[in-house]
PDB file of N, CA and C in Angstrom:
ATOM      1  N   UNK A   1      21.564  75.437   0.229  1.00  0.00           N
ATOM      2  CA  UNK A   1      22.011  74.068   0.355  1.00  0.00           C
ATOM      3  C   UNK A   1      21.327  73.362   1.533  1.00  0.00           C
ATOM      4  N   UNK A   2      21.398  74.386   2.602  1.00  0.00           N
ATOM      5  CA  UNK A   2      20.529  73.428   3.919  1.00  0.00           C
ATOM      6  C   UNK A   2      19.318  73.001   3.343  1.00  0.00           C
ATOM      7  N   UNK A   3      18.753  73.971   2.819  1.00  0.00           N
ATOM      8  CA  UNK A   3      17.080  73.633   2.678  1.00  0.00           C
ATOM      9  C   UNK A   3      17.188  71.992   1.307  1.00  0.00           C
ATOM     10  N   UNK A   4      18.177  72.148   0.712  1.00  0.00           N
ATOM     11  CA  UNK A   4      18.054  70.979  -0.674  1.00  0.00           C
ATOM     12  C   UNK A   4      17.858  70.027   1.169  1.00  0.00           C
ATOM     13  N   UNK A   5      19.078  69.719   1.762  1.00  0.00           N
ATOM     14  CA  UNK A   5      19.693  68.728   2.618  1.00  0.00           C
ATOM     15  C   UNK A   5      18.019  68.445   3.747  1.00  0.00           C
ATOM     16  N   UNK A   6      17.534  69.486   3.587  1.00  0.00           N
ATOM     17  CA  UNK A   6      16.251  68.848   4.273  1.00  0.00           C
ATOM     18  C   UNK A   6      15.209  68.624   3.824  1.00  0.00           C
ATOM     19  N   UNK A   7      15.041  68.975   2.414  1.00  0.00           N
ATOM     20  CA  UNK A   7      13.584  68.140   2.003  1.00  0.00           C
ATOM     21  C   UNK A   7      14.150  66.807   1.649  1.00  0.00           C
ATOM     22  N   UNK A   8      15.293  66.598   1.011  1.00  0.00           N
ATOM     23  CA  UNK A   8      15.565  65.204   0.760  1.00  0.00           C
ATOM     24  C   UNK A   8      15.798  64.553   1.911  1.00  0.00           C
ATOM     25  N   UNK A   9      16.327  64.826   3.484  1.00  0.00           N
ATOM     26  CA  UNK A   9      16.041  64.084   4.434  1.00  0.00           C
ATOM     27  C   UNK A   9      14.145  63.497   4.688  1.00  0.00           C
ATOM     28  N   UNK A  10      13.616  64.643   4.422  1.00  0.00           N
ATOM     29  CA  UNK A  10      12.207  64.477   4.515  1.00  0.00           C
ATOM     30  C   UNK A  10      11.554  63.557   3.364  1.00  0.00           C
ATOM     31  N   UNK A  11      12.372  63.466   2.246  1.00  0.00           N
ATOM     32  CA  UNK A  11      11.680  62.395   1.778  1.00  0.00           C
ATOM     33  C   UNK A  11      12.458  60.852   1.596  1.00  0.00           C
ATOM     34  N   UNK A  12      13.562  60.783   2.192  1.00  0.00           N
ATOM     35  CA  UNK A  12      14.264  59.873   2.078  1.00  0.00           C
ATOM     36  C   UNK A  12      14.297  58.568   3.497  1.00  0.00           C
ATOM     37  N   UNK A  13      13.872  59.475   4.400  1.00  0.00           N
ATOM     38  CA  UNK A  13      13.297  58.505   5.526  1.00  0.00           C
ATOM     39  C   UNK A  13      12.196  58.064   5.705  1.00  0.00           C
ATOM     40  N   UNK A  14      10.911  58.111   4.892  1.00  0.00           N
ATOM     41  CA  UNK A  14       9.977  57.567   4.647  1.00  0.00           C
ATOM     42  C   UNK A  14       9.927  56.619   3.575  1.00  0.00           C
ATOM     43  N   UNK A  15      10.876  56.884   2.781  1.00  0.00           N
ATOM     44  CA  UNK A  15      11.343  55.564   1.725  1.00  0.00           C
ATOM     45  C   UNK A  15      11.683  54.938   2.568  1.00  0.00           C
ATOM     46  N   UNK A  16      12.938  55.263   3.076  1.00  0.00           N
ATOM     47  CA  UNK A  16      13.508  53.872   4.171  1.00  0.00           C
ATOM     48  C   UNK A  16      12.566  53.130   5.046  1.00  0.00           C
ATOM     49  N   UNK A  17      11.745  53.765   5.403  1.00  0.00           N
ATOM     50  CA  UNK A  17      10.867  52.991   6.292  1.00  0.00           C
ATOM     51  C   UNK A  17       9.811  52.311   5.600  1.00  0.00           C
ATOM     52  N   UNK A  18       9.795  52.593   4.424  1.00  0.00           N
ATOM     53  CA  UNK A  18       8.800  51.991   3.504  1.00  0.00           C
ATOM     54  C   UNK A  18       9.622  50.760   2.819  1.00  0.00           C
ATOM     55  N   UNK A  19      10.839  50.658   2.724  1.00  0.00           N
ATOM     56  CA  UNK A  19      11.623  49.524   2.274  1.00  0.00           C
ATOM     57  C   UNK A  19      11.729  48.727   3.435  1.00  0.00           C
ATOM     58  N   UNK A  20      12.023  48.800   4.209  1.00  0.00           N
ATOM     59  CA  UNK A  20      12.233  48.222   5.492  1.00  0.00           C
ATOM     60  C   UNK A  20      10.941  47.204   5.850  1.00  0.00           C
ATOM     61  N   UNK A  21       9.726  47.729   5.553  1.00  0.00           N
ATOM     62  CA  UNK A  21       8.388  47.282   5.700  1.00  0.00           C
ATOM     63  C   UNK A  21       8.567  46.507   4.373  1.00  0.00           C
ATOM     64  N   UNK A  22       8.754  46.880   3.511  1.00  0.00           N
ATOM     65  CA  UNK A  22       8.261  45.457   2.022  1.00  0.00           C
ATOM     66  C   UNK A  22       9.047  44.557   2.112  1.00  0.00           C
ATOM     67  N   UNK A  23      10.588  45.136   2.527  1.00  0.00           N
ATOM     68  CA  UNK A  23      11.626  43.671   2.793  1.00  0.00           C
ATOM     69  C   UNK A  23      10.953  42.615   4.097  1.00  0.00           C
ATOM     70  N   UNK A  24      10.460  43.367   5.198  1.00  0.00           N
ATOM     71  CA  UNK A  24       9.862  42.440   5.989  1.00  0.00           C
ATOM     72  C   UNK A  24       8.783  41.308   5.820  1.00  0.00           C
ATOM     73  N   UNK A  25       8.184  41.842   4.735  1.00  0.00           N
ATOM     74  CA  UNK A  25       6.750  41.126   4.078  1.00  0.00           C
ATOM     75  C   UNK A  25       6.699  39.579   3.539  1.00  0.00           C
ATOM     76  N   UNK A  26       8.191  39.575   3.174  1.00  0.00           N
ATOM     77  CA  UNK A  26       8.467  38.034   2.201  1.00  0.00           C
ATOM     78  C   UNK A  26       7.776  38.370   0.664  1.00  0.00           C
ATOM     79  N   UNK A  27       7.698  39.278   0.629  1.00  0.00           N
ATOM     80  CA  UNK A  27       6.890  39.508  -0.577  1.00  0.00           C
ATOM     81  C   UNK A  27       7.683  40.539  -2.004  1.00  0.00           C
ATOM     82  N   UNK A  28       6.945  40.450  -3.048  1.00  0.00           N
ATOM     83  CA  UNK A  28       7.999  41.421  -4.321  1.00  0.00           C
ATOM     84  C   UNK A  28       6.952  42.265  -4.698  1.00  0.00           C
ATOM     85  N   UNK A  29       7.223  43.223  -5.314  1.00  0.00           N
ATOM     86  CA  UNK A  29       6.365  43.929  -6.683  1.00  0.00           C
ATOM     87  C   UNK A  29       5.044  44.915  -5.527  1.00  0.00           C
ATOM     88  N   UNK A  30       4.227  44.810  -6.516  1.00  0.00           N
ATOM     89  CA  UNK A  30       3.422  45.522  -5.843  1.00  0.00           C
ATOM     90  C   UNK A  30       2.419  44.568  -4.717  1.00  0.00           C
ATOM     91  N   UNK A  31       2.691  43.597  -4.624  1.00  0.00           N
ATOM     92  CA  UNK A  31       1.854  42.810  -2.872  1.00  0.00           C
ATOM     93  C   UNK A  31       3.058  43.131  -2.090  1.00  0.00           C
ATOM     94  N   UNK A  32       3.951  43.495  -2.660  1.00  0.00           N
ATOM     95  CA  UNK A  32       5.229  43.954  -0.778  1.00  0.00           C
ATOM     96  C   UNK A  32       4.409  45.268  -0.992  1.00  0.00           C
ATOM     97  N   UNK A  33       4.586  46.400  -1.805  1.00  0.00           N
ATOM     98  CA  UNK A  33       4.314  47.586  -1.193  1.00  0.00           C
ATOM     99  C   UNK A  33       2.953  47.697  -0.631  1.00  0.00           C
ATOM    100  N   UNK A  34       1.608  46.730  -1.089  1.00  0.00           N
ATOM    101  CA  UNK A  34       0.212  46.886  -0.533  1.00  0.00           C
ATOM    102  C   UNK A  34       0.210  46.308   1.189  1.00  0.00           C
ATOM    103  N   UNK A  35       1.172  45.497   1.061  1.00  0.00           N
ATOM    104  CA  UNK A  35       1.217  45.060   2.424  1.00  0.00           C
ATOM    105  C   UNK A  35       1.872  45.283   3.248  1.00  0.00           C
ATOM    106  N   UNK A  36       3.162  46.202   2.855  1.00  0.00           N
ATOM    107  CA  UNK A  36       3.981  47.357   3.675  1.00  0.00           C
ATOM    108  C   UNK A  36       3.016  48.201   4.312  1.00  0.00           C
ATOM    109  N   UNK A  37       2.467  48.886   3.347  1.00  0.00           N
ATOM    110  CA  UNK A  37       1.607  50.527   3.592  1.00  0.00           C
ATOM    111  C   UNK A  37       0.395  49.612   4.818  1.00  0.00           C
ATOM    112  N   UNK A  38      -0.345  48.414   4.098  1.00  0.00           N
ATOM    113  CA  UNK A  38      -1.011  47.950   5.072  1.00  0.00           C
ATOM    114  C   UNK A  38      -1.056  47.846   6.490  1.00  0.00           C
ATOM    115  N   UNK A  39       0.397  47.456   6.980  1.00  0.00           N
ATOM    116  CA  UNK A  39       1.085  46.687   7.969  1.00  0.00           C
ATOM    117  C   UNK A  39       1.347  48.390   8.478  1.00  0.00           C
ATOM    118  N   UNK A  40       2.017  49.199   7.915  1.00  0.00           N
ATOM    119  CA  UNK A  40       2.435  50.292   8.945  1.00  0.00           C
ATOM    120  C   UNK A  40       1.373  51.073   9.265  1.00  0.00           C
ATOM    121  N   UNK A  41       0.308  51.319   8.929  1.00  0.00           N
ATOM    122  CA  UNK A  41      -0.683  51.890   9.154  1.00  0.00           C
ATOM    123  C   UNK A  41      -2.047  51.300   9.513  1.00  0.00           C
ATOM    124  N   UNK A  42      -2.816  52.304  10.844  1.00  0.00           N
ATOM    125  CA  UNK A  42      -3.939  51.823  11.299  1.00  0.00           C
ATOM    126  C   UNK A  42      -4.902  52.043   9.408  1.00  0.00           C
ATOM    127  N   UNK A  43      -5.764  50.830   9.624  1.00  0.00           N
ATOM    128  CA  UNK A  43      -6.621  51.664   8.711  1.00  0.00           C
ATOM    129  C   UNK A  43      -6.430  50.983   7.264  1.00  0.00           C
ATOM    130  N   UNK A  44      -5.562  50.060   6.893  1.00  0.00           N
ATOM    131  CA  UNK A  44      -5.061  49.579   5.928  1.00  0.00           C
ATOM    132  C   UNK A  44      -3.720  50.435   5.398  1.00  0.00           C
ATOM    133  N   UNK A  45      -3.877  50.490   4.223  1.00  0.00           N
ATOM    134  CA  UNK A  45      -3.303  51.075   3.279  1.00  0.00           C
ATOM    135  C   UNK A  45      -3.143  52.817   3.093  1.00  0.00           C
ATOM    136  N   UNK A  46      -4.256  53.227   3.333  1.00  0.00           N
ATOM    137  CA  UNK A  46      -4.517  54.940   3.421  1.00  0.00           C
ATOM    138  C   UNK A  46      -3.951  55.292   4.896  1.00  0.00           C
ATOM    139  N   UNK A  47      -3.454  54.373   5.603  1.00  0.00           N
ATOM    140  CA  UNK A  47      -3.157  54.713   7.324  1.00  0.00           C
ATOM    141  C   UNK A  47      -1.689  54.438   6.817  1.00  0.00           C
ATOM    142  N   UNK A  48      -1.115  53.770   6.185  1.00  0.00           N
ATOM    143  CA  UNK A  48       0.069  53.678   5.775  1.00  0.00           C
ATOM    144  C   UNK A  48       0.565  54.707   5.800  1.00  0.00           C
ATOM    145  N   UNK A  49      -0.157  55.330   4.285  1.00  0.00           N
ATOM    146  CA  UNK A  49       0.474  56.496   3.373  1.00  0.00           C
ATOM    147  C   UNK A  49       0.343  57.877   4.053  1.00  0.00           C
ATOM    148  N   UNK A  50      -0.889  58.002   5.453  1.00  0.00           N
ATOM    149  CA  UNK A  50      -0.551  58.845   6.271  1.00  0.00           C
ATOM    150  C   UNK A  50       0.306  58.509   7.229  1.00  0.00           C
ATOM    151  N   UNK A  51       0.809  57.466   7.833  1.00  0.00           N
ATOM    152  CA  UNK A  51       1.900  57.373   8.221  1.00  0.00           C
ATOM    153  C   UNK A  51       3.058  58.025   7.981  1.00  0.00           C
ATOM    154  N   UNK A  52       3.476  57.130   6.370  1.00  0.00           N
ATOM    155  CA  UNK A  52       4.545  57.732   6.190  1.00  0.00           C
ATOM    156  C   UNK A  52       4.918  59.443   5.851  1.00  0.00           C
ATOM    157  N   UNK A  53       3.348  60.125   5.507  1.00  0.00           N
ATOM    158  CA  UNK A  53       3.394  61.407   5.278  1.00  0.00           C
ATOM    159  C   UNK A  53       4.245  62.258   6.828  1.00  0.00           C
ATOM    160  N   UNK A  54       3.306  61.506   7.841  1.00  0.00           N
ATOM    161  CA  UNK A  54       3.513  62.114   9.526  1.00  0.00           C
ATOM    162  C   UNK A  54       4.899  61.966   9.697  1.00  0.00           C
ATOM    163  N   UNK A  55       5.691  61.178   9.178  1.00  0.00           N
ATOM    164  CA  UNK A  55       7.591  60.877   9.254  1.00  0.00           C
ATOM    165  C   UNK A  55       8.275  61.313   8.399  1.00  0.00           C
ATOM    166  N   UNK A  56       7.740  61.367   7.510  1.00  0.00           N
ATOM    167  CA  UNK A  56       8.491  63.090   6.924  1.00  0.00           C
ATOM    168  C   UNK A  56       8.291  64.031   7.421  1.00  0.00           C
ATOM    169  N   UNK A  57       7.275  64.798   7.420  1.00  0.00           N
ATOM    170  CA  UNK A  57       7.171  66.272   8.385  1.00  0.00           C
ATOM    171  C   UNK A  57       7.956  65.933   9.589  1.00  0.00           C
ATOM    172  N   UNK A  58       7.742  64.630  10.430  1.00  0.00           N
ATOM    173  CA  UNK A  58       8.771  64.975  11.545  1.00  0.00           C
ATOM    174  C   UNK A  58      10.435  65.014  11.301  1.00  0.00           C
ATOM    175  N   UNK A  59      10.554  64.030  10.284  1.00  0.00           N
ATOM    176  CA  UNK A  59      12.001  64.727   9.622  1.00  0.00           C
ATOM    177  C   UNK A  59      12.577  65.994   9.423  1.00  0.00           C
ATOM    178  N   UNK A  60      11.438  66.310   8.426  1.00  0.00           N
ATOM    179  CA  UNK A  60      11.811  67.863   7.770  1.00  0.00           C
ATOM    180  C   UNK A  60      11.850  68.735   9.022  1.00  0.00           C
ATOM    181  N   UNK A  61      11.089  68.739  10.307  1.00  0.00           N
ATOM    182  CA  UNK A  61      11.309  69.230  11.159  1.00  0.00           C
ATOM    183  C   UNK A  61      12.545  68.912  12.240  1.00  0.00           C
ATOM    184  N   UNK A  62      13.054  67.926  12.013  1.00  0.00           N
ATOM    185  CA  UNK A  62      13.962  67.498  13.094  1.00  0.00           C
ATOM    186  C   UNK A  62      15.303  67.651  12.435  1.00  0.00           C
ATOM    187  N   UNK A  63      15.349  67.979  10.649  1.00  0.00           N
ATOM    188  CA  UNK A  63      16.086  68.615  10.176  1.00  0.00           C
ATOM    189  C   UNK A  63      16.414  70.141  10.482  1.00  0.00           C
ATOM    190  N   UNK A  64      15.189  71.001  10.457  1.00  0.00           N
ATOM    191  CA  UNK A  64      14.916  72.309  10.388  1.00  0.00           C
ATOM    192  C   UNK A  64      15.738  72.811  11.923  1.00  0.00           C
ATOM    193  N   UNK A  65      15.075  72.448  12.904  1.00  0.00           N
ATOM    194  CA  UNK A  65      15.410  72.970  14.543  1.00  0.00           C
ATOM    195  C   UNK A  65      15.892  72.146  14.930  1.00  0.00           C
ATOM    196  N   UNK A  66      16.275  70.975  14.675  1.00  0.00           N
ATOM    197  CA  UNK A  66      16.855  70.104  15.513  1.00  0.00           C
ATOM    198  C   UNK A  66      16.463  69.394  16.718  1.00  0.00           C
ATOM    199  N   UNK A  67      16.992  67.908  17.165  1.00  0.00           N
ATOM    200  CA  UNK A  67      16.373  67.360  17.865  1.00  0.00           C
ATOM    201  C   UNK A  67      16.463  67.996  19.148  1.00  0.00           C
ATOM    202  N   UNK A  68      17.329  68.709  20.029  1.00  0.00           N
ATOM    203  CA  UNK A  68      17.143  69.644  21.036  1.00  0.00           C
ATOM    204  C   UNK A  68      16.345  70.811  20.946  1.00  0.00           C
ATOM    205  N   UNK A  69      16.299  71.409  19.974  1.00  0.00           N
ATOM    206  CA  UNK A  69      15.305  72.415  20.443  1.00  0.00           C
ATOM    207  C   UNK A  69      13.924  71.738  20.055  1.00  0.00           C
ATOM    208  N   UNK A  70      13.644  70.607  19.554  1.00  0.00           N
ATOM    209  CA  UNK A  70      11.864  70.429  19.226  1.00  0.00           C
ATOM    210  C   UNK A  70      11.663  69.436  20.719  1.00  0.00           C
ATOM    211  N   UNK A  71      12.897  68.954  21.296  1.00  0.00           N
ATOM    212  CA  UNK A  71      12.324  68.156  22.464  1.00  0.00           C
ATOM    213  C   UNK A  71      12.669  69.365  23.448  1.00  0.00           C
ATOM    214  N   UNK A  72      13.097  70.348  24.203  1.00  0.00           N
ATOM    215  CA  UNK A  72      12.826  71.323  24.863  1.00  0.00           C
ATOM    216  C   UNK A  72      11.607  72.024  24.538  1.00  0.00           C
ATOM    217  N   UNK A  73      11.291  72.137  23.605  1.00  0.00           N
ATOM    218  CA  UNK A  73       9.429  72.916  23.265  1.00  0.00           C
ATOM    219  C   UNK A  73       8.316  72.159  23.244  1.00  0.00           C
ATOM    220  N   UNK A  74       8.391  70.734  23.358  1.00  0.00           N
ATOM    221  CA  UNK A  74       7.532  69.731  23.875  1.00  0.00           C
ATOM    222  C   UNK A  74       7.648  69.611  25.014  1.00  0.00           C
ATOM    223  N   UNK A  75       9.036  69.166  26.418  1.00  0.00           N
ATOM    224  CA  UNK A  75       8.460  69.465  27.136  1.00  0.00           C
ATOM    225  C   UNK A  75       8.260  70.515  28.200  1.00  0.00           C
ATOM    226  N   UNK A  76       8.855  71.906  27.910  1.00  0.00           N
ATOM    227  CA  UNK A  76       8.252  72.899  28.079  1.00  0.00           C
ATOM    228  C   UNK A  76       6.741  73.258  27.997  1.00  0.00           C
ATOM    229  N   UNK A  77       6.250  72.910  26.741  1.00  0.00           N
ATOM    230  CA  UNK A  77       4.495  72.583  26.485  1.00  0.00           C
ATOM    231  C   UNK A  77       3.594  71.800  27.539  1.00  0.00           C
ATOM    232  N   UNK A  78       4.501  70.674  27.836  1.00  0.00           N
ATOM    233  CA  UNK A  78       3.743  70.134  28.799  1.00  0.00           C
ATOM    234  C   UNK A  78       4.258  70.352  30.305  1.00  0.00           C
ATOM    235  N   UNK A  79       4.941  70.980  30.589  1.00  0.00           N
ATOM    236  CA  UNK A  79       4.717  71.703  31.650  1.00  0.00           C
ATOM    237  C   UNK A  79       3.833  72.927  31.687  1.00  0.00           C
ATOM    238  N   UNK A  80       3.580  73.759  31.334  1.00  0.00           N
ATOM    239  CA  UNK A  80       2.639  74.692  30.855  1.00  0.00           C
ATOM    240  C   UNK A  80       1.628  74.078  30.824  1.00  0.00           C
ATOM    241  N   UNK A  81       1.330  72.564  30.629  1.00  0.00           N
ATOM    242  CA  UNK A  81      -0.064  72.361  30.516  1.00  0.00           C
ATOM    243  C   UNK A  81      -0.180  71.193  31.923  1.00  0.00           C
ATOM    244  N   UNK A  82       0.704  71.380  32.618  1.00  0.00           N
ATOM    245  CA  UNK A  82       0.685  71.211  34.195  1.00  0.00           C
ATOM    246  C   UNK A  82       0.979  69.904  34.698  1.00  0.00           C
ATOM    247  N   UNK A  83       1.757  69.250  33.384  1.00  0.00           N
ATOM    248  CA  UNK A  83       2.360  68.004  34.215  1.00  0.00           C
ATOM    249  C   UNK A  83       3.426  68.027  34.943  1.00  0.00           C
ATOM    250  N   UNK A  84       3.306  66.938  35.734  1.00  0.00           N
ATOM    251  CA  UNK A  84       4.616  66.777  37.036  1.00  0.00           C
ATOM    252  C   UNK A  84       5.608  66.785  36.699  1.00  0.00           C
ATOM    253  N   UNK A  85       6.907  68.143  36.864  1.00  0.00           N
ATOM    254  CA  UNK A  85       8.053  68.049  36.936  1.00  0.00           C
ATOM    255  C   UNK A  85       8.757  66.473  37.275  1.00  0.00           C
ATOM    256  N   UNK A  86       8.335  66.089  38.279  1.00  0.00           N
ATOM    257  CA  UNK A  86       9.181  65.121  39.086  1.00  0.00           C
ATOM    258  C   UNK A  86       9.172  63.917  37.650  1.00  0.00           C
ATOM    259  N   UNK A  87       7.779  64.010  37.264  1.00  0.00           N
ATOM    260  CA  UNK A  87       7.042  62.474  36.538  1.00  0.00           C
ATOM    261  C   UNK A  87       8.075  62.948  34.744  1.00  0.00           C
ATOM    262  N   UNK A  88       8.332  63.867  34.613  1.00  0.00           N
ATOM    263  CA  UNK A  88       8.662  64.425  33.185  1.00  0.00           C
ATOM    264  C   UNK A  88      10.016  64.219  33.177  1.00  0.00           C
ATOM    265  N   UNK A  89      11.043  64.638  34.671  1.00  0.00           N
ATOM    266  CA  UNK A  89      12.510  64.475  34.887  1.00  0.00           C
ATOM    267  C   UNK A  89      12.735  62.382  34.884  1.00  0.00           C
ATOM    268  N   UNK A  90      11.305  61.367  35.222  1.00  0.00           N
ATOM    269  CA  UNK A  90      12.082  60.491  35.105  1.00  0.00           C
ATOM    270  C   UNK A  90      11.534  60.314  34.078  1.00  0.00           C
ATOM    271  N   UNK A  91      10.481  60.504  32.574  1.00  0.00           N
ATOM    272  CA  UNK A  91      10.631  60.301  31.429  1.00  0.00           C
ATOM    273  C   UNK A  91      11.923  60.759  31.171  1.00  0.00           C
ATOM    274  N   UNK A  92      12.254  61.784  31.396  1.00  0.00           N
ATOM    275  CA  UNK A  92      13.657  62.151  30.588  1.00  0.00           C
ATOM    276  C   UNK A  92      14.787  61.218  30.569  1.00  0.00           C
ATOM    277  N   UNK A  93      15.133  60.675  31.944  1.00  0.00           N
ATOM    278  CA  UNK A  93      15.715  59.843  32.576  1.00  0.00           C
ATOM    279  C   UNK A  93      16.025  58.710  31.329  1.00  0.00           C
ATOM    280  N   UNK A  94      14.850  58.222  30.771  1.00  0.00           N
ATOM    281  CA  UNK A  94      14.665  56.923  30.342  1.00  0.00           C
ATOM    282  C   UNK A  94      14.479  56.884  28.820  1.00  0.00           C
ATOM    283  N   UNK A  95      14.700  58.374  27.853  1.00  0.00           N
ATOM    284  CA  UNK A  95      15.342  58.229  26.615  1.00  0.00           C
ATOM    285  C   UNK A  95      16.190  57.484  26.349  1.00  0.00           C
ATOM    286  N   UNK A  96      16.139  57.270  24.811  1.00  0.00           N
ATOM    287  CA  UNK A  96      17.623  56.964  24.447  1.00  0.00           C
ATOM    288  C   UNK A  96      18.645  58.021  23.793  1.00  0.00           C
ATOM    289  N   UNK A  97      18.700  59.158  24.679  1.00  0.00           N
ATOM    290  CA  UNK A  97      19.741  60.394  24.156  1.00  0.00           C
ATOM    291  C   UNK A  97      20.844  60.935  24.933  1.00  0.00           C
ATOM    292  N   UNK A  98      21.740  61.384  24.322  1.00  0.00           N
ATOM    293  CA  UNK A  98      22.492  61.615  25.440  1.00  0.00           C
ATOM    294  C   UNK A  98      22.716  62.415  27.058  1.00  0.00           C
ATOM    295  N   UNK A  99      23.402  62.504  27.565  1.00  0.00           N
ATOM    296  CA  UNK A  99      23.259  62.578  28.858  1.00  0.00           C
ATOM    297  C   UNK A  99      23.460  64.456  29.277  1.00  0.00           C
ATOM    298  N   UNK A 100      23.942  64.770  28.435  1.00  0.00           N
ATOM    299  CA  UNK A 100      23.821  66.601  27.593  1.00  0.00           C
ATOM    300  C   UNK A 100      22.494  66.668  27.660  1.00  0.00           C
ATOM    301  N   UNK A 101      22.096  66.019  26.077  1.00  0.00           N
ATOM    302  CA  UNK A 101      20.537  66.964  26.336  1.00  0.00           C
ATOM    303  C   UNK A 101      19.925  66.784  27.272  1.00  0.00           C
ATOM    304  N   UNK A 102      19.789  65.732  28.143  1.00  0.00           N
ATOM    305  CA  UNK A 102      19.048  65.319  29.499  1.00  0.00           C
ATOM    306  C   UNK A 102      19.050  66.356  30.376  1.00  0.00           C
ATOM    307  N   UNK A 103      20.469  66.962  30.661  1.00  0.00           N
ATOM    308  CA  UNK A 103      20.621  67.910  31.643  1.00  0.00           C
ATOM    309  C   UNK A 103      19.986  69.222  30.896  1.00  0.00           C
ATOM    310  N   UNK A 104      20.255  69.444  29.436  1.00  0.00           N
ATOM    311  CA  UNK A 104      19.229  70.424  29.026  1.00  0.00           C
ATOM    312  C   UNK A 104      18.086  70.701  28.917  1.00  0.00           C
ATOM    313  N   UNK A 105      17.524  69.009  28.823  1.00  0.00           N
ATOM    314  CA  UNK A 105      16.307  69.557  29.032  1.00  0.00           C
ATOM    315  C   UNK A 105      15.672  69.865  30.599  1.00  0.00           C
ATOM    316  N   UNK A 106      16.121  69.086  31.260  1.00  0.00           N
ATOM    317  CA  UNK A 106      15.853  68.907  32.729  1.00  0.00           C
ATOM    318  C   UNK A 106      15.899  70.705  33.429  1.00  0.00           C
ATOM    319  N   UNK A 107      16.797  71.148  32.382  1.00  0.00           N
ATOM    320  CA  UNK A 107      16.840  72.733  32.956  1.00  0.00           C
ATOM    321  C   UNK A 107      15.933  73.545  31.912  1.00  0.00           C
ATOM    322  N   UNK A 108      15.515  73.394  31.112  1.00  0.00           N
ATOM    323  CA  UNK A 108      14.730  73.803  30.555  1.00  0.00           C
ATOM    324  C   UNK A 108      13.417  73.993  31.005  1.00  0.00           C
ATOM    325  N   UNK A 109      13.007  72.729  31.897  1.00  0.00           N
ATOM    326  CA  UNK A 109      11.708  72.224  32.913  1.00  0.00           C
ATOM    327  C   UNK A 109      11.877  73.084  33.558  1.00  0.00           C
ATOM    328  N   UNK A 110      12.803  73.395  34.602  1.00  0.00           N
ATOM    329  CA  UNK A 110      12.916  74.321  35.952  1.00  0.00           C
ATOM    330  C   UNK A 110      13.178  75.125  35.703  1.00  0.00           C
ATOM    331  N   UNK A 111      14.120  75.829  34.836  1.00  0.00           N
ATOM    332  CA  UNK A 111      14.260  77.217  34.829  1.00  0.00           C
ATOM    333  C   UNK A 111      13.107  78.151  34.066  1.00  0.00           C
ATOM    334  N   UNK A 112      12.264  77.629  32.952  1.00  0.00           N
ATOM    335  CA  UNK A 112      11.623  78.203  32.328  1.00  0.00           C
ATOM    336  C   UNK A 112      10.231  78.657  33.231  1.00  0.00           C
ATOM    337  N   UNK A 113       9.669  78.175  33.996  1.00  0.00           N
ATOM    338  CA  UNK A 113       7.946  77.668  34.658  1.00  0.00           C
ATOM    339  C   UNK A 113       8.494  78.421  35.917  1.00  0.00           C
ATOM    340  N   UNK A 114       9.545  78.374  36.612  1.00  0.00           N
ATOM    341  CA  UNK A 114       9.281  79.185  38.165  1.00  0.00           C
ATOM    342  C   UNK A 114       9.671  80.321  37.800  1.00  0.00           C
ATOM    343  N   UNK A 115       9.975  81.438  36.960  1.00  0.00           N
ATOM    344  CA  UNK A 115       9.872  82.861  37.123  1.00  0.00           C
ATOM    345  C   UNK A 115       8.596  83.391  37.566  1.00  0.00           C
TER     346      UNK A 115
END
């Protein structure tokens, strides 16, 4: 059942964002969807449709592990690849998530890198 609940998240938020874009257009039929895909993507139309491909996978993934553990392994990653604690604790600062994961991730930064 999880797995049905996450490919259809994975393909159901790239519709949405693809409706969202043709309703914005003023437009119907197929000139909303050429100028949706247009508009969301570098590149025309083919930047669209990789767009919306790149927001599903991050769905299906943010379904799979969840939004705490894929933002603790990003920035764990980039500490490992030697950015500033100090500069990463006030990105964290300035999400829009709650004030939990903040402190999780914030310990995730320090406790993981000084052993």
């Amino acid at each position: 059942m999880d797995e049905i609940v996450r490919k259809l998240a994975g393909i159901g938020l790239p519709a949405v964002v693809l409706l969202i874009a043709m309703a914005t257009t003023g437009l119907t039929g197929a000139a909303a969807i050429t100028a949706a895909l247009a508009m969301l993507g570098p590149g025309g139309m083919i930047g669209g449709i990789v767009f919306l491909g790149i927001i599903g996978l991050a769905s299906d993934a943010l379904t799979k592990y969840g939004l705490e553990a894929l933002l603790v392994g990003i920035y764990q990653e980039r500490v490992s690849n030697g950015e500033s604690k100090t500069n990463l604790c006030q990105e964290i600062d300035n999400l829009p998530i709650s004030r939990d994961i903040k402190l999780i991730l914030k310990d995730s930064i320090f406790s993981d890198t000084d052993s």
